[in-house]
PDB file of N, CA and C in Angstrom:
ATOM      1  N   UNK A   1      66.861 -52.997 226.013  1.00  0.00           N
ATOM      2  CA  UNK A   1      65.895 -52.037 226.510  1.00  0.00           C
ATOM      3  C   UNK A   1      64.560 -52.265 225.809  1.00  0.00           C
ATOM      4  N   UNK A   2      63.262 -52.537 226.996  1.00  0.00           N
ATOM      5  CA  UNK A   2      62.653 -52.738 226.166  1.00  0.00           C
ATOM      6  C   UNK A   2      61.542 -51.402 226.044  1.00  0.00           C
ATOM      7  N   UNK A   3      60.668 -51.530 224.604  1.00  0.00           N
ATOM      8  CA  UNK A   3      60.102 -49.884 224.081  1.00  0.00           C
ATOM      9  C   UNK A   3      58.806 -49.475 225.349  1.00  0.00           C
ATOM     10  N   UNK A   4      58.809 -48.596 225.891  1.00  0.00           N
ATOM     11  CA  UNK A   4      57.630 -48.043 226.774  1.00  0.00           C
ATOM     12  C   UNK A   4      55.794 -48.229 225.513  1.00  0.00           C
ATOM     13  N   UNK A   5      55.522 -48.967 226.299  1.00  0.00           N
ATOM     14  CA  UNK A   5      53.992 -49.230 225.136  1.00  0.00           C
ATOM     15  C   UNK A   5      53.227 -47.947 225.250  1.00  0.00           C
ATOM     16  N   UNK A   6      52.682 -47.820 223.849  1.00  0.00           N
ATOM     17  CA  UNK A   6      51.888 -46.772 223.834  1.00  0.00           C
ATOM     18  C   UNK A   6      50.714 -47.438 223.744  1.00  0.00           C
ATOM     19  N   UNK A   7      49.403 -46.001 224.263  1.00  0.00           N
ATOM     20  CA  UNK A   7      48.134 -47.152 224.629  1.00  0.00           C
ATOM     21  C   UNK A   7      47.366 -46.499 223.180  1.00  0.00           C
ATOM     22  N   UNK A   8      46.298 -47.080 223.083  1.00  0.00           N
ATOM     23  CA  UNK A   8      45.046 -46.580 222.246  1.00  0.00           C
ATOM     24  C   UNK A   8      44.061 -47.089 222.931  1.00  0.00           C
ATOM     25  N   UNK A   9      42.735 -46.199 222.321  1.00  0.00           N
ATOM     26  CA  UNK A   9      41.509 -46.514 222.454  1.00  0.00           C
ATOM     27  C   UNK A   9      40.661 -47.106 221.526  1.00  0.00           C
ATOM     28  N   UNK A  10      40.100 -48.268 221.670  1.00  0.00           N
ATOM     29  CA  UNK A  10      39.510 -49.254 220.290  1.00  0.00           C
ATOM     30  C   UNK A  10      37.679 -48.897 220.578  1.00  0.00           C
ATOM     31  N   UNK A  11      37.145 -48.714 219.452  1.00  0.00           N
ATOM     32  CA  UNK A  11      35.748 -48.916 219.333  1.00  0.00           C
ATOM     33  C   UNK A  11      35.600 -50.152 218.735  1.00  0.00           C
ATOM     34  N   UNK A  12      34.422 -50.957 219.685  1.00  0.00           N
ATOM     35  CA  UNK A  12      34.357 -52.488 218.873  1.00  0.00           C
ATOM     36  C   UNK A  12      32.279 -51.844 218.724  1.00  0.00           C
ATOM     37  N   UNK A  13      32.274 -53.177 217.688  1.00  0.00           N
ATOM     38  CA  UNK A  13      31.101 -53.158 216.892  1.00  0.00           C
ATOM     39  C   UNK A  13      29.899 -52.952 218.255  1.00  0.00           C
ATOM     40  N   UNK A  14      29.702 -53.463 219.281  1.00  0.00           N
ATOM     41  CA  UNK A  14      29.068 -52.851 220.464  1.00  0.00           C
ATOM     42  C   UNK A  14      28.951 -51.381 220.794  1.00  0.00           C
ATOM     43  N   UNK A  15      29.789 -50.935 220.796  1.00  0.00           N
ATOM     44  CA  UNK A  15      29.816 -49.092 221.166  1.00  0.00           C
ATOM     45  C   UNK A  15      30.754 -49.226 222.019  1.00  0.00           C
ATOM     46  N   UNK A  16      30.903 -50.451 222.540  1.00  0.00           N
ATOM     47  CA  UNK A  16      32.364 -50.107 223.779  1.00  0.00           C
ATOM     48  C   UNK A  16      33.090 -49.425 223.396  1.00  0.00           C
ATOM     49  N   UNK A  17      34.286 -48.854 224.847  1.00  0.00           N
ATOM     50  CA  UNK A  17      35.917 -48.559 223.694  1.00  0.00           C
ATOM     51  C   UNK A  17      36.462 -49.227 225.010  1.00  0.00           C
ATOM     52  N   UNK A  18      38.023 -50.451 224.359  1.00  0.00           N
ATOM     53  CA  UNK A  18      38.666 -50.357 225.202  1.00  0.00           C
ATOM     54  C   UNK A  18      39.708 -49.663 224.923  1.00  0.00           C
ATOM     55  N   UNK A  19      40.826 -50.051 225.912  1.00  0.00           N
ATOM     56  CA  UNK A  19      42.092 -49.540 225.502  1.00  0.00           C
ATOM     57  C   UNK A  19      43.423 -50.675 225.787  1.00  0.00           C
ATOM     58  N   UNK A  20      43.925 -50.623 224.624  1.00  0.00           N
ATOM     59  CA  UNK A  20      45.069 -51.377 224.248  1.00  0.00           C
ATOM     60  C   UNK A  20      46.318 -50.932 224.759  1.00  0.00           C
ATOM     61  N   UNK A  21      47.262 -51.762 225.012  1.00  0.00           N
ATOM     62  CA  UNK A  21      48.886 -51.431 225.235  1.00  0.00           C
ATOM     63  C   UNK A  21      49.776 -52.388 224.174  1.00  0.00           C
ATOM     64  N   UNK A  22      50.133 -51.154 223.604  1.00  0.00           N
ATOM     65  CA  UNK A  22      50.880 -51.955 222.224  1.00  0.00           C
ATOM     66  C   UNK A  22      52.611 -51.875 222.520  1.00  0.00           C
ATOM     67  N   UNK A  23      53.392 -52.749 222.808  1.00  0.00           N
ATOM     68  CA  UNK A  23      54.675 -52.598 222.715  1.00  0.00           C
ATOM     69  C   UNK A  23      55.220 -52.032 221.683  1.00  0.00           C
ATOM     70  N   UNK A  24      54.448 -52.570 220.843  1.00  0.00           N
ATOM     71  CA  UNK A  24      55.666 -52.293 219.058  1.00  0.00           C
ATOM     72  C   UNK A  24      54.501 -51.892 218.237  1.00  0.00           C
ATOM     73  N   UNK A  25      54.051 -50.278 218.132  1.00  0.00           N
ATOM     74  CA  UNK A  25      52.694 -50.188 217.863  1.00  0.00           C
ATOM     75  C   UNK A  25      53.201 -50.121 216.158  1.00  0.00           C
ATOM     76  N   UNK A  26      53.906 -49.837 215.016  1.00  0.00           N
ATOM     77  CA  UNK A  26      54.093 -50.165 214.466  1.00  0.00           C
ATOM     78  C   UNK A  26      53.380 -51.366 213.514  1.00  0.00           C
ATOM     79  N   UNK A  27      54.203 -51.921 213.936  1.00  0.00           N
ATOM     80  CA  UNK A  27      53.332 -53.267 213.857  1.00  0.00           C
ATOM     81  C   UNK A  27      51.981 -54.319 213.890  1.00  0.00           C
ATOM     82  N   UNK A  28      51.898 -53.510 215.410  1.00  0.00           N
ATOM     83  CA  UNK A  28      50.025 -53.911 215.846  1.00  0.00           C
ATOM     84  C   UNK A  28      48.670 -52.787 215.210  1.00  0.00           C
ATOM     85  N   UNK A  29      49.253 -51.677 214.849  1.00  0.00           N
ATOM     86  CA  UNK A  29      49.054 -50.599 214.130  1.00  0.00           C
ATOM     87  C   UNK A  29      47.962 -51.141 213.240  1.00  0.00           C
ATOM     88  N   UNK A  30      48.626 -51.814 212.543  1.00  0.00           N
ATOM     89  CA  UNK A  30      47.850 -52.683 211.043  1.00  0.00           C
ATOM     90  C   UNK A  30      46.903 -53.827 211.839  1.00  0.00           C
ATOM     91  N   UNK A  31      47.276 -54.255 212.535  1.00  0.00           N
ATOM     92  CA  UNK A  31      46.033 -55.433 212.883  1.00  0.00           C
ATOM     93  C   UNK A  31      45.347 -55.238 213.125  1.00  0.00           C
ATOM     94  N   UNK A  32      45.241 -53.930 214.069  1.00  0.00           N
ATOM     95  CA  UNK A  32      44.460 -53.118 214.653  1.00  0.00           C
ATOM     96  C   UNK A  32      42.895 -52.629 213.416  1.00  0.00           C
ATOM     97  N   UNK A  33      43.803 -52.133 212.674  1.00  0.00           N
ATOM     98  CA  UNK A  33      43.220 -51.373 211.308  1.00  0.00           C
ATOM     99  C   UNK A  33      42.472 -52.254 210.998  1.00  0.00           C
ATOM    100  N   UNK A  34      43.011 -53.746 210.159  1.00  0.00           N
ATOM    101  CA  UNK A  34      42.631 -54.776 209.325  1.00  0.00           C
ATOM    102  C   UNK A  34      40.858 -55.790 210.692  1.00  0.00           C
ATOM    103  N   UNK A  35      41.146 -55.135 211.974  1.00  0.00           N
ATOM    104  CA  UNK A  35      40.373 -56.456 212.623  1.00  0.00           C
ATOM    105  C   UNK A  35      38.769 -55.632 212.188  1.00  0.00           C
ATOM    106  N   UNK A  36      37.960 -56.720 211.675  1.00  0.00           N
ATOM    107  CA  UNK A  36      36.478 -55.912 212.063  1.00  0.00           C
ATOM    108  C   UNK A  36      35.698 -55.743 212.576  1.00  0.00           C
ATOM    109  N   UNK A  37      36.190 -56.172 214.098  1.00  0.00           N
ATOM    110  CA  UNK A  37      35.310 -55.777 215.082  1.00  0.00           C
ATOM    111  C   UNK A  37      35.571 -54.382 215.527  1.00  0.00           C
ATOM    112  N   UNK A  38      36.684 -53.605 215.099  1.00  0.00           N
ATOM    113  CA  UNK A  38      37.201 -52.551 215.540  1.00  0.00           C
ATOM    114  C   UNK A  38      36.388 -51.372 214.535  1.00  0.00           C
ATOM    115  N   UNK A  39      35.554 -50.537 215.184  1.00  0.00           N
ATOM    116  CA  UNK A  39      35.409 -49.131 214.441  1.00  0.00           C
ATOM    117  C   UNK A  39      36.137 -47.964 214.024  1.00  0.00           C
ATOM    118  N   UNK A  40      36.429 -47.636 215.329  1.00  0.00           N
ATOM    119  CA  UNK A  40      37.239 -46.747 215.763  1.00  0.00           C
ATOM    120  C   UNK A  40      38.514 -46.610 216.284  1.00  0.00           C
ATOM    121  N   UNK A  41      39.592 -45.649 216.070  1.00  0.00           N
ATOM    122  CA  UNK A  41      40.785 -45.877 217.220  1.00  0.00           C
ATOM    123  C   UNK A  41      41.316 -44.447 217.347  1.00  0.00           C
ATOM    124  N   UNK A  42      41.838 -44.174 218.778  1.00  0.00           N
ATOM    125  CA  UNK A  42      42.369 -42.649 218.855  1.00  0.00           C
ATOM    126  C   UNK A  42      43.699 -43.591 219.660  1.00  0.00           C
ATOM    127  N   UNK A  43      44.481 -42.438 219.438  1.00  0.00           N
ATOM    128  CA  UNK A  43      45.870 -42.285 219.890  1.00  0.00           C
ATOM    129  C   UNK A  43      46.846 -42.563 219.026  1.00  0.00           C
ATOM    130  N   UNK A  44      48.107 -42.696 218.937  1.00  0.00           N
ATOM    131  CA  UNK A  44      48.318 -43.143 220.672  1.00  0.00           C
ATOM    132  C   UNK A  44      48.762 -42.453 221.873  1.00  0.00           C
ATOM    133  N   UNK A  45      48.630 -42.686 223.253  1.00  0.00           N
ATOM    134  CA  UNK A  45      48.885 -42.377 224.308  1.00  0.00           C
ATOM    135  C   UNK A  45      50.228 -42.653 225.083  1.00  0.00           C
ATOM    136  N   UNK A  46      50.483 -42.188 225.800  1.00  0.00           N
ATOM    137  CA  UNK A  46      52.200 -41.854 226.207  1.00  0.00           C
ATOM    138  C   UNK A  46      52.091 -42.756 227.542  1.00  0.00           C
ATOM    139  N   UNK A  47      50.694 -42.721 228.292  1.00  0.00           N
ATOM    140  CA  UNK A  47      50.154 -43.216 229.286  1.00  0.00           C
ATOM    141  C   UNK A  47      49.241 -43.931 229.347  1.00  0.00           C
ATOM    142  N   UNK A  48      48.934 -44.957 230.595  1.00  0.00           N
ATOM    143  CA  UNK A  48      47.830 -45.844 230.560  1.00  0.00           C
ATOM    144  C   UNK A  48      46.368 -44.451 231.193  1.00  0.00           C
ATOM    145  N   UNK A  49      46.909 -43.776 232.088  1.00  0.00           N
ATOM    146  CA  UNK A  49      46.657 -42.685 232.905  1.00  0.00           C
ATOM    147  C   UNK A  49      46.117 -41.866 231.871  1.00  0.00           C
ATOM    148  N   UNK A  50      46.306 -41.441 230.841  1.00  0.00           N
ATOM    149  CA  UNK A  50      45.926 -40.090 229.646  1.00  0.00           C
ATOM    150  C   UNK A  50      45.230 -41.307 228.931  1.00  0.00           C
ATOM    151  N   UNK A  51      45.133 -42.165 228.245  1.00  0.00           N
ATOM    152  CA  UNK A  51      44.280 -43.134 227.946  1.00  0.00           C
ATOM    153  C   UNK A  51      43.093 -43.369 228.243  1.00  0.00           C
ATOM    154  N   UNK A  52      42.969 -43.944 229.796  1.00  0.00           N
ATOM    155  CA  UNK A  52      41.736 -43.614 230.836  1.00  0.00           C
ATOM    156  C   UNK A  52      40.633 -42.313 230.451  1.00  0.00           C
ATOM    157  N   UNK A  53      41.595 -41.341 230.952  1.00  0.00           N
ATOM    158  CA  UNK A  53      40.966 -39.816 230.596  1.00  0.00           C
ATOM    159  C   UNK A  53      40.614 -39.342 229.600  1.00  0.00           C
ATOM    160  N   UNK A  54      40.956 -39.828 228.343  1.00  0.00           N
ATOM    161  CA  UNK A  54      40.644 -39.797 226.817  1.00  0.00           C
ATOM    162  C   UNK A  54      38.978 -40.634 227.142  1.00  0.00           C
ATOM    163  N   UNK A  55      39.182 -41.876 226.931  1.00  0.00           N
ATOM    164  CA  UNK A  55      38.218 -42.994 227.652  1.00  0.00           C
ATOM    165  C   UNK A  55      36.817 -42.059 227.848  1.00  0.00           C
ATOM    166  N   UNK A  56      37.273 -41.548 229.192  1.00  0.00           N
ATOM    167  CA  UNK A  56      36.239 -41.086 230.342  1.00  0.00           C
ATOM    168  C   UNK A  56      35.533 -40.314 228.966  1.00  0.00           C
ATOM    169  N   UNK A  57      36.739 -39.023 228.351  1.00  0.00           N
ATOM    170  CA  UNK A  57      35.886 -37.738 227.694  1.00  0.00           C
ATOM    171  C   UNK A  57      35.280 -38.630 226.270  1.00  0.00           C
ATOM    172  N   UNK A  58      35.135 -39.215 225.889  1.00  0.00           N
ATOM    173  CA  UNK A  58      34.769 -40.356 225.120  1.00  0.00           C
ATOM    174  C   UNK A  58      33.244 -40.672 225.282  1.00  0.00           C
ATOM    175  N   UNK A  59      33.279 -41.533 226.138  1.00  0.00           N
ATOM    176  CA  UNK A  59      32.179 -41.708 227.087  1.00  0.00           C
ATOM    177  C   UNK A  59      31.177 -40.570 227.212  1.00  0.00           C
ATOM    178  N   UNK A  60      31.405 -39.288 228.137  1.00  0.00           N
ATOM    179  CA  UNK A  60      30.832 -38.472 228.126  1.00  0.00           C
ATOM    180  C   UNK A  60      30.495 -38.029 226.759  1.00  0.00           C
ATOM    181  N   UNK A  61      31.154 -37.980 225.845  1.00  0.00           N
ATOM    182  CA  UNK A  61      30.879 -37.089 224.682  1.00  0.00           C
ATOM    183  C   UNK A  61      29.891 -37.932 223.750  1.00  0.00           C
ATOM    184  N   UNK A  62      29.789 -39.039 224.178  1.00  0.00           N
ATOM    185  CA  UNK A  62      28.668 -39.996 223.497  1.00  0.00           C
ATOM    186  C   UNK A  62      29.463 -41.070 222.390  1.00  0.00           C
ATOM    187  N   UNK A  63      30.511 -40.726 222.513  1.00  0.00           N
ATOM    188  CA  UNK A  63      31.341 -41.897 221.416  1.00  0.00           C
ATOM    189  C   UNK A  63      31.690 -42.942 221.735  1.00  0.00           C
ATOM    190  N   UNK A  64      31.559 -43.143 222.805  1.00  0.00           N
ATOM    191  CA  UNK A  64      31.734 -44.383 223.220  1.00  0.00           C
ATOM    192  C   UNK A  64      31.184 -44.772 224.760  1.00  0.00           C
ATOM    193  N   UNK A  65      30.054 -46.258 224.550  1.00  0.00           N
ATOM    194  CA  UNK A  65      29.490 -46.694 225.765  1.00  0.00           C
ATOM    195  C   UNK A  65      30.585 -47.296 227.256  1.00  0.00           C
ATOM    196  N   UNK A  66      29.976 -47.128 227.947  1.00  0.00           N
ATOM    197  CA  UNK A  66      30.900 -47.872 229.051  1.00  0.00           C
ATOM    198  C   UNK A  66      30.630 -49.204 229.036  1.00  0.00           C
ATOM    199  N   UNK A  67      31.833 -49.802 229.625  1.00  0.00           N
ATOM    200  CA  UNK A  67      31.739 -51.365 229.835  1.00  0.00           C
ATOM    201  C   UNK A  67      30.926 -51.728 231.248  1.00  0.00           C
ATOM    202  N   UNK A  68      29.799 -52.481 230.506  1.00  0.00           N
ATOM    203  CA  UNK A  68      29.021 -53.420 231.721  1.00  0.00           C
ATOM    204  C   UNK A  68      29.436 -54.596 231.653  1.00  0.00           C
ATOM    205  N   UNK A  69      30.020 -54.832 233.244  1.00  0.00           N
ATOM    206  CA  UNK A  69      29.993 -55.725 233.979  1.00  0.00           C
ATOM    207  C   UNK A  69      29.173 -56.914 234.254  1.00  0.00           C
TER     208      UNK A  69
END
């Protein structure tokens, strides 16, 4: 059986945020922490769906820019 991934939201040195799907967050937990392009991180999320919506209120709230295309 394999583990349902939980998501997070990453701030990189830009202002972006994306969002990650970690199988074995455990683990990716720390890389996460240790990388330095990463500022920020919320979660984790149960859903890719509640992730998004975290995201969105993010965005709005000024913590994080949207991704241009």
């Amino acid at each position: 059986m394999t583990p349902t991934p939980k998501y997070y939201i990453v701030k990189r040195l830009a202002g972006n945020c994306e969002i990650l799907p970690l199988a074995e967050p455990s683990q990716k937990i720390a890389q996460i922490e240790q990388n330095s392009t990463i500022v920020e991180k919320w979660g984790p999320y149960d859903s890719a769906e509640d992730a998004i919506a975290r995201r969105i209120g993010l965005i709005r709230a000024g913590k994080c820019q949207p991704t241009k295309f």
